[in-house]
Protein backbone atom coordinates (compact mmCIF):
# COMPACT_ATOMS: atom_id res chain seq x y z
CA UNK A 1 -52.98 -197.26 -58.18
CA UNK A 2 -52.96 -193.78 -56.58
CA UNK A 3 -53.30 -191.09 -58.92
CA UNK A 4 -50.37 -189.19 -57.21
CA UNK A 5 -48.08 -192.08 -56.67
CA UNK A 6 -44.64 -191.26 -58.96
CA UNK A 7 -45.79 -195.37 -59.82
CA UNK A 8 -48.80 -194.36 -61.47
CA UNK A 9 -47.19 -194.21 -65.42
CA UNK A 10 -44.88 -197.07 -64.64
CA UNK A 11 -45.72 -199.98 -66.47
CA UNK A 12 -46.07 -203.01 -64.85
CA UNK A 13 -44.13 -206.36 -65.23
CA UNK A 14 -44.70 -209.93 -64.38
CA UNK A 15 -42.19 -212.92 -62.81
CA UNK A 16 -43.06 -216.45 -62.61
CA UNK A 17 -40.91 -218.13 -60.53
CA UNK A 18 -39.63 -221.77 -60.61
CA UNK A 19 -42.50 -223.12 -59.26
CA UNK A 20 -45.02 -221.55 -60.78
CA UNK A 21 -45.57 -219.03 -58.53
CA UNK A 22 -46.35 -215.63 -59.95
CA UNK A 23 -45.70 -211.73 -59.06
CA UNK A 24 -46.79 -208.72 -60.33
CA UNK A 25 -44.00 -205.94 -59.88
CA UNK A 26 -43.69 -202.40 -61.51
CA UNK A 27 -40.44 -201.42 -63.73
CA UNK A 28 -37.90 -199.52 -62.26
CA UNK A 29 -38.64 -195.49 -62.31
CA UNK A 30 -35.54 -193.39 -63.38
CA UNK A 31 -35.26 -189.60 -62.07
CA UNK A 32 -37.13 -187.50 -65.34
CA UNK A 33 -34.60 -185.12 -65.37
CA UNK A 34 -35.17 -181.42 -63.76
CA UNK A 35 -34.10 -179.66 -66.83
CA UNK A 36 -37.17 -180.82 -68.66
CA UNK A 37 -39.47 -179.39 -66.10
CA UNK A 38 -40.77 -176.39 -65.83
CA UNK A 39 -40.13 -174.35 -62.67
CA UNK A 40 -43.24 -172.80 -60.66
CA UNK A 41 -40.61 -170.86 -57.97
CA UNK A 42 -37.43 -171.22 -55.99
CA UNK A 43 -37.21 -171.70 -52.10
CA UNK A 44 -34.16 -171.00 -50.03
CA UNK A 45 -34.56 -173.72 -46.93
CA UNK A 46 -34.78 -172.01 -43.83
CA UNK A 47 -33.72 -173.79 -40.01
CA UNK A 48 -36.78 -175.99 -39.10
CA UNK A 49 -37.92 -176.30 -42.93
CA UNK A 50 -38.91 -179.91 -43.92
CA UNK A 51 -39.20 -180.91 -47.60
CA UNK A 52 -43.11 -182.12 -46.53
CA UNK A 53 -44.18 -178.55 -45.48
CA UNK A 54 -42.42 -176.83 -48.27
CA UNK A 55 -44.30 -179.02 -50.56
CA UNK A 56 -47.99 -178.69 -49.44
CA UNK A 57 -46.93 -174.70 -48.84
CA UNK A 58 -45.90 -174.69 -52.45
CA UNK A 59 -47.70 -177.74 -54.19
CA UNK A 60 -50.88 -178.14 -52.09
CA UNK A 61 -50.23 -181.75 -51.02
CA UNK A 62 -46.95 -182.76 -48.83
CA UNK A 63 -47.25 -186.05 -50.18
CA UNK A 64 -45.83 -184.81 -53.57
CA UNK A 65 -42.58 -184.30 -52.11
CA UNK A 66 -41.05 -186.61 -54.91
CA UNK A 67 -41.75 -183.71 -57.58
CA UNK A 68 -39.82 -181.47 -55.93
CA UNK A 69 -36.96 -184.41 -55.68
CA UNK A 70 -37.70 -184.77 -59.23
CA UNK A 71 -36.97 -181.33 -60.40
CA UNK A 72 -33.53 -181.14 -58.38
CA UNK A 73 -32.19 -184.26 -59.54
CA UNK A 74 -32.24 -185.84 -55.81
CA UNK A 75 -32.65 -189.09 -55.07
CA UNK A 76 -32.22 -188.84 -50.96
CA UNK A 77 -34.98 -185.87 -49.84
CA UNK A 78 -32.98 -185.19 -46.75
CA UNK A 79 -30.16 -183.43 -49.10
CA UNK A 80 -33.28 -180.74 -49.72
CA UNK A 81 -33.15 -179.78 -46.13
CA UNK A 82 -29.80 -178.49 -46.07
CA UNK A 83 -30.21 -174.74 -44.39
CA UNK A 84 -29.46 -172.09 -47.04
CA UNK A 85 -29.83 -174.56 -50.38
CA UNK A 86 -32.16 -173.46 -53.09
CA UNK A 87 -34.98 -175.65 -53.63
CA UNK A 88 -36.54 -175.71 -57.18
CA UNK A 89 -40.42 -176.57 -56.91
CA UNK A 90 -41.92 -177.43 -60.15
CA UNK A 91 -45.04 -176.95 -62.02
CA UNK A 92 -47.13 -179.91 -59.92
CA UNK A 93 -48.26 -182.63 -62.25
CA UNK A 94 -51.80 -183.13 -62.61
């Protein structure tokens, strides 16, 4: 697994089905909770911002977009693209 997948500490799980047949899955990942994390700054969205370029501006990699979901309690990225919101960016996990 991809050391920056949000996956990568989620344990993984097995289902046989009636037949025999076997898959490998990974548990369900629940939101951490932004109030554990430690903030690294705040961003106020801008017209033409996308949560990708905020991310590798502010986190090196736009991939990690899901951290910044993370620390705002957001499940849907598109409600950090609302012009005028404040955007908490976290300490990136390593």
């Amino acid at each position: 697994m991809d050391l920056d997948s949000r996956y990568r500490d989620i344990d993984k799980a097995e289902y046989q089905f009636d037949d025999g047949r076997k898959a490998t899955y990974r548990r369900r990942r629940f939101l951490p909770g932004a109030a554990a994390m430690a903030t690294l700054t705040r961003v106020t969205v801008e017209e033409g911002d996308r949560l990708d370029l905020l991310t590798a501006a502010n986190l090196g990699n736009p991939e990690h977009y899901w951290q910044v979901c993370d620390a705002n309690d957001v499940l849907d990225p598109n409600q950090l693209e609302i012009v005028g919101r404040r955007v908490r960016v976290p300490i990136p996990k390593v």
